[in-house]
Protein backbone atom coordinates (compact mmCIF):
# COMPACT_ATOMS: atom_id res chain seq x y z
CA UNK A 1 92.31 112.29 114.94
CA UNK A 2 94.17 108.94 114.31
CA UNK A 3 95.31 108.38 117.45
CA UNK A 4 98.68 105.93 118.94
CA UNK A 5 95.75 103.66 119.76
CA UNK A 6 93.81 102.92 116.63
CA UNK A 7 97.37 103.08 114.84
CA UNK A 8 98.52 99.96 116.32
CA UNK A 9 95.79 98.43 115.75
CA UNK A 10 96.34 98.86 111.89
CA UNK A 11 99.76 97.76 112.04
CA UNK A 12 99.34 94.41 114.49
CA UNK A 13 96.69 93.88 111.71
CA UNK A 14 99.19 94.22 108.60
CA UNK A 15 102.32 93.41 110.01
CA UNK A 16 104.83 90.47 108.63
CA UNK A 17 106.10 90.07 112.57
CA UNK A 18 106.06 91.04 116.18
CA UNK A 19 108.76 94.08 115.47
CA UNK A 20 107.57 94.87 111.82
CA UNK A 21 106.40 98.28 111.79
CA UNK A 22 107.70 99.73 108.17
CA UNK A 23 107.05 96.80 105.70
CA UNK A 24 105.52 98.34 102.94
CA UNK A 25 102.28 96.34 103.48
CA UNK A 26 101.67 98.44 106.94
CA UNK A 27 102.85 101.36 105.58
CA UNK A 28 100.39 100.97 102.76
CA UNK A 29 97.53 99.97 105.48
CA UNK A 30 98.83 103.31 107.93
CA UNK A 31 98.02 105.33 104.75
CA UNK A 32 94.75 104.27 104.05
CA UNK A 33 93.44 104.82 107.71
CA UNK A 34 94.65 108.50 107.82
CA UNK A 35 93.32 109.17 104.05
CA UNK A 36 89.77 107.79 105.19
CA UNK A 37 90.10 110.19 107.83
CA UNK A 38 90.70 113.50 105.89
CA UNK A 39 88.24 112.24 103.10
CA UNK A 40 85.84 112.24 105.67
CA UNK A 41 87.23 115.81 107.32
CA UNK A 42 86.86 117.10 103.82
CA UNK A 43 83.64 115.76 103.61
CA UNK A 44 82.68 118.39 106.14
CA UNK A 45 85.29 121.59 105.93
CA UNK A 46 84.90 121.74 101.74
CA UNK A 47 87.62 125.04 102.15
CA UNK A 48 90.48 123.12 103.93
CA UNK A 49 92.78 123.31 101.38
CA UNK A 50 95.95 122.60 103.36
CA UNK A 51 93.78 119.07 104.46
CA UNK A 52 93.35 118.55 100.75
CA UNK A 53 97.36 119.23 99.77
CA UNK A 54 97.79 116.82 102.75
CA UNK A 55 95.52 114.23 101.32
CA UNK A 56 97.45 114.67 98.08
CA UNK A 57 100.84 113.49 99.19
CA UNK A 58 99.17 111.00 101.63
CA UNK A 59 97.78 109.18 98.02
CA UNK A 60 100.19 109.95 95.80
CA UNK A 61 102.68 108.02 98.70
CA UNK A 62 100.73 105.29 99.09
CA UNK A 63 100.21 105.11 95.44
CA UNK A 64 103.89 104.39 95.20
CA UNK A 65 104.02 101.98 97.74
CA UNK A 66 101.68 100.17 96.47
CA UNK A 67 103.52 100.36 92.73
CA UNK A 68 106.43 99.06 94.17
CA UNK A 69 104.87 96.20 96.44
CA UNK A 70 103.04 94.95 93.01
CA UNK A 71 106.40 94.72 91.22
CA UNK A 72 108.44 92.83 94.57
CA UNK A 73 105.37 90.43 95.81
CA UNK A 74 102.42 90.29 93.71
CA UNK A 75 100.92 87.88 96.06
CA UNK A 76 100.95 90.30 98.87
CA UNK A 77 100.26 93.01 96.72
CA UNK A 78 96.44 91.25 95.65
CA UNK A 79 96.09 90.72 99.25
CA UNK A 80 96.88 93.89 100.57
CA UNK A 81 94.26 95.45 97.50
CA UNK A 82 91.52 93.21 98.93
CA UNK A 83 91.80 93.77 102.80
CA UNK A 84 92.14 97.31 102.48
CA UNK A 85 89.57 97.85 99.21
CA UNK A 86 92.03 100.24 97.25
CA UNK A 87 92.38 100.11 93.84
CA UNK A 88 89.10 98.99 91.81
């Protein structure tokens, strides 16, 4: 499970200061570690389809985040794509 730990870890590495902790950039980065993470549950439990309905919002979220980061800071935006190795 994505624990407190790992989580923080995600967001020192994304965020924009010491107190940022909903910039869209770590929300964005947040997203992408807990999607990983029921890919790879998915991966294994094929019939989990409340896991995959989760998954669905958990994209279709970030995907909007991410829309809306390209059209405020494209310069973030292309960084953010690289580091986290979304969108091909």
């Amino acid at each position: 499970m994505f624990d407190t730990k790992e989580k923080k870890e995600v967001i020192s590495k994304h965020q924009n200061h010491t107190t940022d902790t909903g910039s869209p950039e770590v929300q964005v980065a947040i997203f992408t570690a807990r999607i990983k993470e029921i890919a790879e549950h998915l991966s294994k439990n094929k019939k989990d389809f409340g896991a995959l309905r989760g998954l669905q919002k958990l994209v279709s979220k970030r995907k909007k985040l991410v829309s809306y980061l390209q059209k405020t800071d494209a310069s973030k935006y292309s960084q953010l794509v690289k580091e986290l190795g979304i969108r091909g």
